[in-house]
N, C-alpha and C. Protein backbone atom coordinates (compact mmCIF):
# COMPACT_ATOMS: atom_id res chain seq x y z
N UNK A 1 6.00 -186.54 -28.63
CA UNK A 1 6.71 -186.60 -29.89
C UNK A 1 7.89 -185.63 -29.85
N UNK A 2 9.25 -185.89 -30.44
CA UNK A 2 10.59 -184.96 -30.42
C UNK A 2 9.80 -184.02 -31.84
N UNK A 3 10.53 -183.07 -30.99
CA UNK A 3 10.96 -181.72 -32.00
C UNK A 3 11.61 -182.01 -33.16
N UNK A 4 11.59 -181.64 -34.57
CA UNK A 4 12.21 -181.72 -35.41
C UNK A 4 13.30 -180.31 -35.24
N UNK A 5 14.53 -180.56 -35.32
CA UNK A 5 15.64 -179.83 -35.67
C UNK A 5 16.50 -179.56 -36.72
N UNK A 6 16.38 -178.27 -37.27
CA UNK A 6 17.28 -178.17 -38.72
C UNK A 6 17.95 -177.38 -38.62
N UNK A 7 19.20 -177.75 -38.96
CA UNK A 7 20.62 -177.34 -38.85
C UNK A 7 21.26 -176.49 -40.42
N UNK A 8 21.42 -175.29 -40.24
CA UNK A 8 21.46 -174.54 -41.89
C UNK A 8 20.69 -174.97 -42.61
N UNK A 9 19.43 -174.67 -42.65
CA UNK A 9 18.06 -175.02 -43.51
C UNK A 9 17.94 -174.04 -44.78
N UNK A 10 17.85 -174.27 -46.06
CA UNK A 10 17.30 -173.24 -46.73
C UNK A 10 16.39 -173.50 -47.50
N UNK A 11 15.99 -172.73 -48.59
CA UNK A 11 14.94 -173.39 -49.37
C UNK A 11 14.51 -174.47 -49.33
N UNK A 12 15.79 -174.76 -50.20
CA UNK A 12 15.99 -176.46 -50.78
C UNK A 12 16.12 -177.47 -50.28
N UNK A 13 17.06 -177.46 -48.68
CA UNK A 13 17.33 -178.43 -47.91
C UNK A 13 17.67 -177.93 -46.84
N UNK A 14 17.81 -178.61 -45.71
CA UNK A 14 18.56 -178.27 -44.14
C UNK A 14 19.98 -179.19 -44.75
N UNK A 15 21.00 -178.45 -44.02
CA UNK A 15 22.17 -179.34 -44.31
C UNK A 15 21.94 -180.59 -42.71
N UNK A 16 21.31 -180.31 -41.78
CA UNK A 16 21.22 -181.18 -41.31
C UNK A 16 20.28 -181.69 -40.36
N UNK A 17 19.62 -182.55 -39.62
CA UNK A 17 18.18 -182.45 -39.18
C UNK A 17 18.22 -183.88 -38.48
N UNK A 18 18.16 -182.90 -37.15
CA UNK A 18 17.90 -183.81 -36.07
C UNK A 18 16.26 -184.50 -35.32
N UNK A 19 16.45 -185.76 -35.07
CA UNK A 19 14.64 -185.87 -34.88
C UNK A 19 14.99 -187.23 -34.33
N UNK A 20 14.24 -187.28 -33.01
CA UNK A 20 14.34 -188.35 -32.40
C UNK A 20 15.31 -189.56 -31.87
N UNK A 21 16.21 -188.37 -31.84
CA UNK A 21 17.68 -189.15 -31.02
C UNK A 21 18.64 -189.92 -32.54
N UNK A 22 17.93 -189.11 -33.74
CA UNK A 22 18.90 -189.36 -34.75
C UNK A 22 19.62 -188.13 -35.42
N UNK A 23 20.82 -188.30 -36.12
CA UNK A 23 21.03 -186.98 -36.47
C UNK A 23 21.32 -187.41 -38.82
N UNK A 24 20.93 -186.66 -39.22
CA UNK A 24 20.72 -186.72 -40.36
C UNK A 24 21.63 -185.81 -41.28
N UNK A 25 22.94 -185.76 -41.76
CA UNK A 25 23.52 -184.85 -42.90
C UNK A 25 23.60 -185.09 -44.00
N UNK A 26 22.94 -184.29 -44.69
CA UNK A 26 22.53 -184.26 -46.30
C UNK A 26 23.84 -184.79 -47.20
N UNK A 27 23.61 -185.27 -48.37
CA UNK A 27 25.21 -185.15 -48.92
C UNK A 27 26.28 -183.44 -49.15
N UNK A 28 27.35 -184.24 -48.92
CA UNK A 28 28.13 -183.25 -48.91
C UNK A 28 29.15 -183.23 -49.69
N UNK A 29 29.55 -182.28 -50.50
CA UNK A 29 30.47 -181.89 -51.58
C UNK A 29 31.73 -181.19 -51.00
N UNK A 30 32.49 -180.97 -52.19
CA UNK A 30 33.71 -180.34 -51.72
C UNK A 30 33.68 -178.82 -52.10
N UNK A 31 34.69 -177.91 -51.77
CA UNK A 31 34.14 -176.72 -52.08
C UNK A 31 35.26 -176.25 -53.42
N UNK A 32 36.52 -177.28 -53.22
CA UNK A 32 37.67 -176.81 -53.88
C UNK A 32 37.08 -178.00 -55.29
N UNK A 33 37.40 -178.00 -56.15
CA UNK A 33 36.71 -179.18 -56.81
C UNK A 33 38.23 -179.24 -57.81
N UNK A 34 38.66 -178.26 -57.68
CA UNK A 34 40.24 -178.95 -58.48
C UNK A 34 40.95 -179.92 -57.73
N UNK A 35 40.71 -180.24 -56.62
CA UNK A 35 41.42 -181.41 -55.81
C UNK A 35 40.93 -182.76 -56.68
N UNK A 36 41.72 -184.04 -56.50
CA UNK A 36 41.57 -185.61 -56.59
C UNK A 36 40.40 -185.54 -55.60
N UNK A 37 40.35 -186.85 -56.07
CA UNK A 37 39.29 -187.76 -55.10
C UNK A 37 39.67 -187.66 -53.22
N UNK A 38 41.03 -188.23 -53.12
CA UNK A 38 41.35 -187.72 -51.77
C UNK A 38 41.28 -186.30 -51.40
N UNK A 39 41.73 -185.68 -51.95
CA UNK A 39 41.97 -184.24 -51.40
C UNK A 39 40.05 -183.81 -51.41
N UNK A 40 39.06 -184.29 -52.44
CA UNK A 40 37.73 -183.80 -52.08
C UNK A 40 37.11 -184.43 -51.17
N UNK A 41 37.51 -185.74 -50.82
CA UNK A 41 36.92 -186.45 -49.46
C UNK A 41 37.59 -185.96 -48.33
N UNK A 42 38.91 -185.37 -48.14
CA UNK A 42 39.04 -184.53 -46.91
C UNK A 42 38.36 -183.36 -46.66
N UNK A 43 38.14 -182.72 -47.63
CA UNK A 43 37.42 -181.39 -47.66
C UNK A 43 35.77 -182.11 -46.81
N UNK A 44 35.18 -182.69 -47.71
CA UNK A 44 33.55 -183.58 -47.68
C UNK A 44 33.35 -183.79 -45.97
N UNK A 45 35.00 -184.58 -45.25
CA UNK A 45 34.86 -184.69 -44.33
C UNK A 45 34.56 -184.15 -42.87
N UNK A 46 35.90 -183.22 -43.58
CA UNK A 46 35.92 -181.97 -42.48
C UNK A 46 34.22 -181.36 -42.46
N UNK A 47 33.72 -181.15 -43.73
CA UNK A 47 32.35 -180.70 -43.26
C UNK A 47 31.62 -181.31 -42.69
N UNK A 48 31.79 -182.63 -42.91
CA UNK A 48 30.71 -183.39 -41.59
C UNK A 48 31.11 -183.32 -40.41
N UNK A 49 32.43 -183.32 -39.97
CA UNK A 49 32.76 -183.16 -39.04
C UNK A 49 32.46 -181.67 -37.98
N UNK A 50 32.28 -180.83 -38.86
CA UNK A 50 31.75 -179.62 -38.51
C UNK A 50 30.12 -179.43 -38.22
N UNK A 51 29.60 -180.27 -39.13
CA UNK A 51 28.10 -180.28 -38.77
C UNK A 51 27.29 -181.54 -37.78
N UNK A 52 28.54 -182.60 -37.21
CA UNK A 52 28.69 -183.48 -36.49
C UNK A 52 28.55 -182.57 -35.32
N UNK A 53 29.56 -181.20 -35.28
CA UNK A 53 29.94 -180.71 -33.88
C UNK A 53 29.06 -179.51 -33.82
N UNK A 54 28.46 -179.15 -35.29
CA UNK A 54 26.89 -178.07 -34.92
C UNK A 54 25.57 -179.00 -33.68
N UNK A 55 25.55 -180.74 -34.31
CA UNK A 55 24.38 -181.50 -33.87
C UNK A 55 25.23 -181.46 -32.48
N UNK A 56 25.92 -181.28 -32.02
CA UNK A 56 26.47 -181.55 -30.25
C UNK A 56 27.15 -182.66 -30.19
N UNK A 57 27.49 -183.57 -31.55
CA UNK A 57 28.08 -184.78 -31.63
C UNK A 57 29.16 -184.74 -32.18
N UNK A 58 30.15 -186.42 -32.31
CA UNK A 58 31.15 -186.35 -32.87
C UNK A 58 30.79 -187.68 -33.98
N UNK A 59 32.22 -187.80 -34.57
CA UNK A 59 31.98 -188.88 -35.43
C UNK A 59 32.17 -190.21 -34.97
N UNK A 60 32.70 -190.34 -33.86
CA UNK A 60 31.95 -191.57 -32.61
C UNK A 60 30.50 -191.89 -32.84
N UNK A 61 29.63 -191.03 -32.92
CA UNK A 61 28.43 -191.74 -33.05
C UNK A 61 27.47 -191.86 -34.43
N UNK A 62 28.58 -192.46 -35.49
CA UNK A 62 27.81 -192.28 -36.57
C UNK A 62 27.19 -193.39 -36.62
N UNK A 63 26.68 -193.49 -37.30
CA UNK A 63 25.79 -195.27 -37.64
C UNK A 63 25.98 -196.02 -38.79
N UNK A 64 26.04 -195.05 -40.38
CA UNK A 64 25.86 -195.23 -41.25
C UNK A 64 26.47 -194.36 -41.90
N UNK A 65 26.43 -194.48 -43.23
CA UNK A 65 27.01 -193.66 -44.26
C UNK A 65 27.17 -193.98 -46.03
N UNK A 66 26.91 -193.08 -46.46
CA UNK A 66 26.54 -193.65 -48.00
C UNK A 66 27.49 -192.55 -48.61
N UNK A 67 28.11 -193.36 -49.77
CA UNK A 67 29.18 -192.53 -50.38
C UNK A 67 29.38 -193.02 -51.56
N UNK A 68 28.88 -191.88 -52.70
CA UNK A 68 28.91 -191.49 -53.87
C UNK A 68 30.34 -191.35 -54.72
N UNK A 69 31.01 -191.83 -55.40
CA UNK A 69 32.11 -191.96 -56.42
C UNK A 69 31.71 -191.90 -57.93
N UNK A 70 32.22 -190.59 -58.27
CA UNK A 70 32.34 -190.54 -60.15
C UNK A 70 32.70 -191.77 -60.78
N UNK A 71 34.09 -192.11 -60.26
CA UNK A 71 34.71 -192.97 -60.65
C UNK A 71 35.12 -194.07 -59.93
N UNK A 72 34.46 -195.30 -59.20
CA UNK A 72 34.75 -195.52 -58.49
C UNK A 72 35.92 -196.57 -58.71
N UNK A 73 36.00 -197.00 -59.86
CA UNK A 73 37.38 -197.75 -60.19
C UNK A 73 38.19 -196.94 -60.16
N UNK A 74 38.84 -195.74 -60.39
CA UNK A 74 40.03 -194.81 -60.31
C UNK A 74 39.45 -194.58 -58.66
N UNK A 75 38.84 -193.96 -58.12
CA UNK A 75 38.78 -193.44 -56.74
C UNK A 75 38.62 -193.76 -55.31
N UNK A 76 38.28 -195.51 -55.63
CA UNK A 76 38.09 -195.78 -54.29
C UNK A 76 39.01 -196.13 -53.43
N UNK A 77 40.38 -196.35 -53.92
CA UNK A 77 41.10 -196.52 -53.25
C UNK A 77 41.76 -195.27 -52.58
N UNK A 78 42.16 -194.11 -53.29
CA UNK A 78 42.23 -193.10 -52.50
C UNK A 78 41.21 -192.65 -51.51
N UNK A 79 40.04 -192.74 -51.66
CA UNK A 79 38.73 -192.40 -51.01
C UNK A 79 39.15 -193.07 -50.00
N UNK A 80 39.25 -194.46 -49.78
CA UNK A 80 39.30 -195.32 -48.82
C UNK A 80 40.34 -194.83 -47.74
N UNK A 81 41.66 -194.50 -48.04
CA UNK A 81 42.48 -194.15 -47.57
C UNK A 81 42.76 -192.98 -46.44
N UNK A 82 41.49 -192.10 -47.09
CA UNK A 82 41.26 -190.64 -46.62
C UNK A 82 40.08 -191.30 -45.38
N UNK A 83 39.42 -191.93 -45.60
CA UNK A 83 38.33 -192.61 -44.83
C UNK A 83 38.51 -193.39 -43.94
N UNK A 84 40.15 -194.67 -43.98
CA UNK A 84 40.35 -194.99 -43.04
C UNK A 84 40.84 -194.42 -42.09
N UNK A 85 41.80 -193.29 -42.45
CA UNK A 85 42.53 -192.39 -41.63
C UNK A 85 41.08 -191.63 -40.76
N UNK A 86 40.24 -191.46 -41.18
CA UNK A 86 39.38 -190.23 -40.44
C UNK A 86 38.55 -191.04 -39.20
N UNK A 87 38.20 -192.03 -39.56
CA UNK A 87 36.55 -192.81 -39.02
C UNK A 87 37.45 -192.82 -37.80
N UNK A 88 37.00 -192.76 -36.40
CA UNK A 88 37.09 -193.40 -35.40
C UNK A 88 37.03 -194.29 -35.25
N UNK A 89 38.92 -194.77 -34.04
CA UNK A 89 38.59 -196.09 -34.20
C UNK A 89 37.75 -196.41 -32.97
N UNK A 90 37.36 -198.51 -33.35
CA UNK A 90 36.46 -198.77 -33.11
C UNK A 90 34.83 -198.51 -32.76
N UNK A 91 34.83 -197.61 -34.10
CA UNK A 91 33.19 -196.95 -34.15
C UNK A 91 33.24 -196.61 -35.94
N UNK A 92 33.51 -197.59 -36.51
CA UNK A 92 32.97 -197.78 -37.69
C UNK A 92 31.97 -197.96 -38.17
N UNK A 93 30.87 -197.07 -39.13
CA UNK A 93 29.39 -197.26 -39.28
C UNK A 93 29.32 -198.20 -40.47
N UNK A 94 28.32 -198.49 -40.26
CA UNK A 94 27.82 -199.54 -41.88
C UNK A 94 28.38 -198.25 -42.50
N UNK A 95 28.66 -199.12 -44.12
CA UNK A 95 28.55 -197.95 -45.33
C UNK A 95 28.13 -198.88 -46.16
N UNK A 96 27.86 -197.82 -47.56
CA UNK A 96 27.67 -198.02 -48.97
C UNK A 96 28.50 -197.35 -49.34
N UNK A 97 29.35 -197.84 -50.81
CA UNK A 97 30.19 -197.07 -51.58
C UNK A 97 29.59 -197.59 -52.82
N UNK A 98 29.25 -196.42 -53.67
CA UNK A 98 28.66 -196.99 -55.24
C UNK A 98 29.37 -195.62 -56.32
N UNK A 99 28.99 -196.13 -57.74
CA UNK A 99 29.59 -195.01 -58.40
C UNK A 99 28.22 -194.64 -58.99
N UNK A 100 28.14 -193.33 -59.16
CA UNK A 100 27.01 -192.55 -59.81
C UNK A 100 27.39 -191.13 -60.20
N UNK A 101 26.18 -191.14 -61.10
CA UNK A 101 27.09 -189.61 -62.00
C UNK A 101 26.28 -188.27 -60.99
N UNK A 102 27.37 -188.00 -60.54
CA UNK A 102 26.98 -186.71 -59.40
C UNK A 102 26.80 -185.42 -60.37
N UNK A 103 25.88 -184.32 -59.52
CA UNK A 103 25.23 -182.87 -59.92
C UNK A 103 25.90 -182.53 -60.89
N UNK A 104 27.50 -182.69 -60.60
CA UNK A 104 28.35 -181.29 -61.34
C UNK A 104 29.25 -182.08 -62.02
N UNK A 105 29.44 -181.67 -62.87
CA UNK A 105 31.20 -182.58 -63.12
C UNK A 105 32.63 -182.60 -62.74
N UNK A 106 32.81 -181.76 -62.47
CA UNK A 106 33.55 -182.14 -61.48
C UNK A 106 33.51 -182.36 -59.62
N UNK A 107 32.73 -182.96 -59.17
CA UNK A 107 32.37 -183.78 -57.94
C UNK A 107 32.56 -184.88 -58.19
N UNK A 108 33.68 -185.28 -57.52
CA UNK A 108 34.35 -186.51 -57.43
C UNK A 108 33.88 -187.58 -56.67
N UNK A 109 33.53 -187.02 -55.41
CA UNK A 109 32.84 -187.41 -54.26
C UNK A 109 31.57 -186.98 -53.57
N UNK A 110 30.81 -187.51 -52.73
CA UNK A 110 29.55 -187.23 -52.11
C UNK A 110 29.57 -188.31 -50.81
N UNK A 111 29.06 -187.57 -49.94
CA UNK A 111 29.31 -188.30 -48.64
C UNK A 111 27.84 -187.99 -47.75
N UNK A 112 27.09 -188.60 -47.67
CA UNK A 112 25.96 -188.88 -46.86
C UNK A 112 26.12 -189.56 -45.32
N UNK A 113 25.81 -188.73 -44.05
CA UNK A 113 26.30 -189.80 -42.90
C UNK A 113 24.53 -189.57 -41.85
N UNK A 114 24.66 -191.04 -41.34
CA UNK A 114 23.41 -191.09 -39.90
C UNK A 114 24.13 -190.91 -39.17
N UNK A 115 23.72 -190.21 -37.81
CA UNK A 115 24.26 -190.40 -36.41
C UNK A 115 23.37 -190.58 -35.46
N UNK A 116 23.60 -191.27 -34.07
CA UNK A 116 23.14 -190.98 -32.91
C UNK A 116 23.15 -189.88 -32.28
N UNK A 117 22.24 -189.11 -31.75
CA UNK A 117 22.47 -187.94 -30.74
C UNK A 117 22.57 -188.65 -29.38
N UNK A 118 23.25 -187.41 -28.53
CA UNK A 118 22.99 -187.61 -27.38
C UNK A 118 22.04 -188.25 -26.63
């Protein structure tokens, strides 16, 4: 059986948790929250991208991804924009995009991603 691996774990959650050749990041927020929708999905990103490169991976091997919008009639098109620019090409994961009323009020965005490990 694989080792379970947790990546900045605290109380409440690991921000990320590797197990069996999958890699798992919690949702992720922005830190600046006066930004738009784009400007908080670059922020959202860059952190996965950072905890992509804690798991030993990149965003080449994502699989999946679920993504949370306040508003998703005002935001998805900027969202989208920030999202096409980032994803690697030809390694686009399934997604979900839905609107739901997130933690805080002002969180615009929430970004949940699967990956492959090594």
């Amino acid at each position: 059986m694989s080792d379970i691996k947790r990546i900045h774990p605290s109380t409440r959650m690991s921000r990320v948790v590797a197990y069996n050749g999958m890699v798992f990041i919690g949702g992720q927020t922005a830190a600046d929250r006066t930004e738009d929708a784009a400007g908080q999905t670059r922020q959202v990103l860059a952190k996965i991208d950072g905890f992509l490169a804690d798991a030993g991976i990149d965003k080449t091997r994502l699989l999946t991804a679920q993504i949370w919008l306040k508003d998703i009639e005002a935001d998805f098109a900027s969202m989208n924009a920030v999202w096409d620019a980032w994803v690697a090409p030809d390694c686009a994961p399934t997604r979900a995009t839905v609107e739901a009323k997130l933690a805080q009020s002002d969180l615009l965005v929430e970004i949940s991603v699967t990956a492959a490990a090594l």
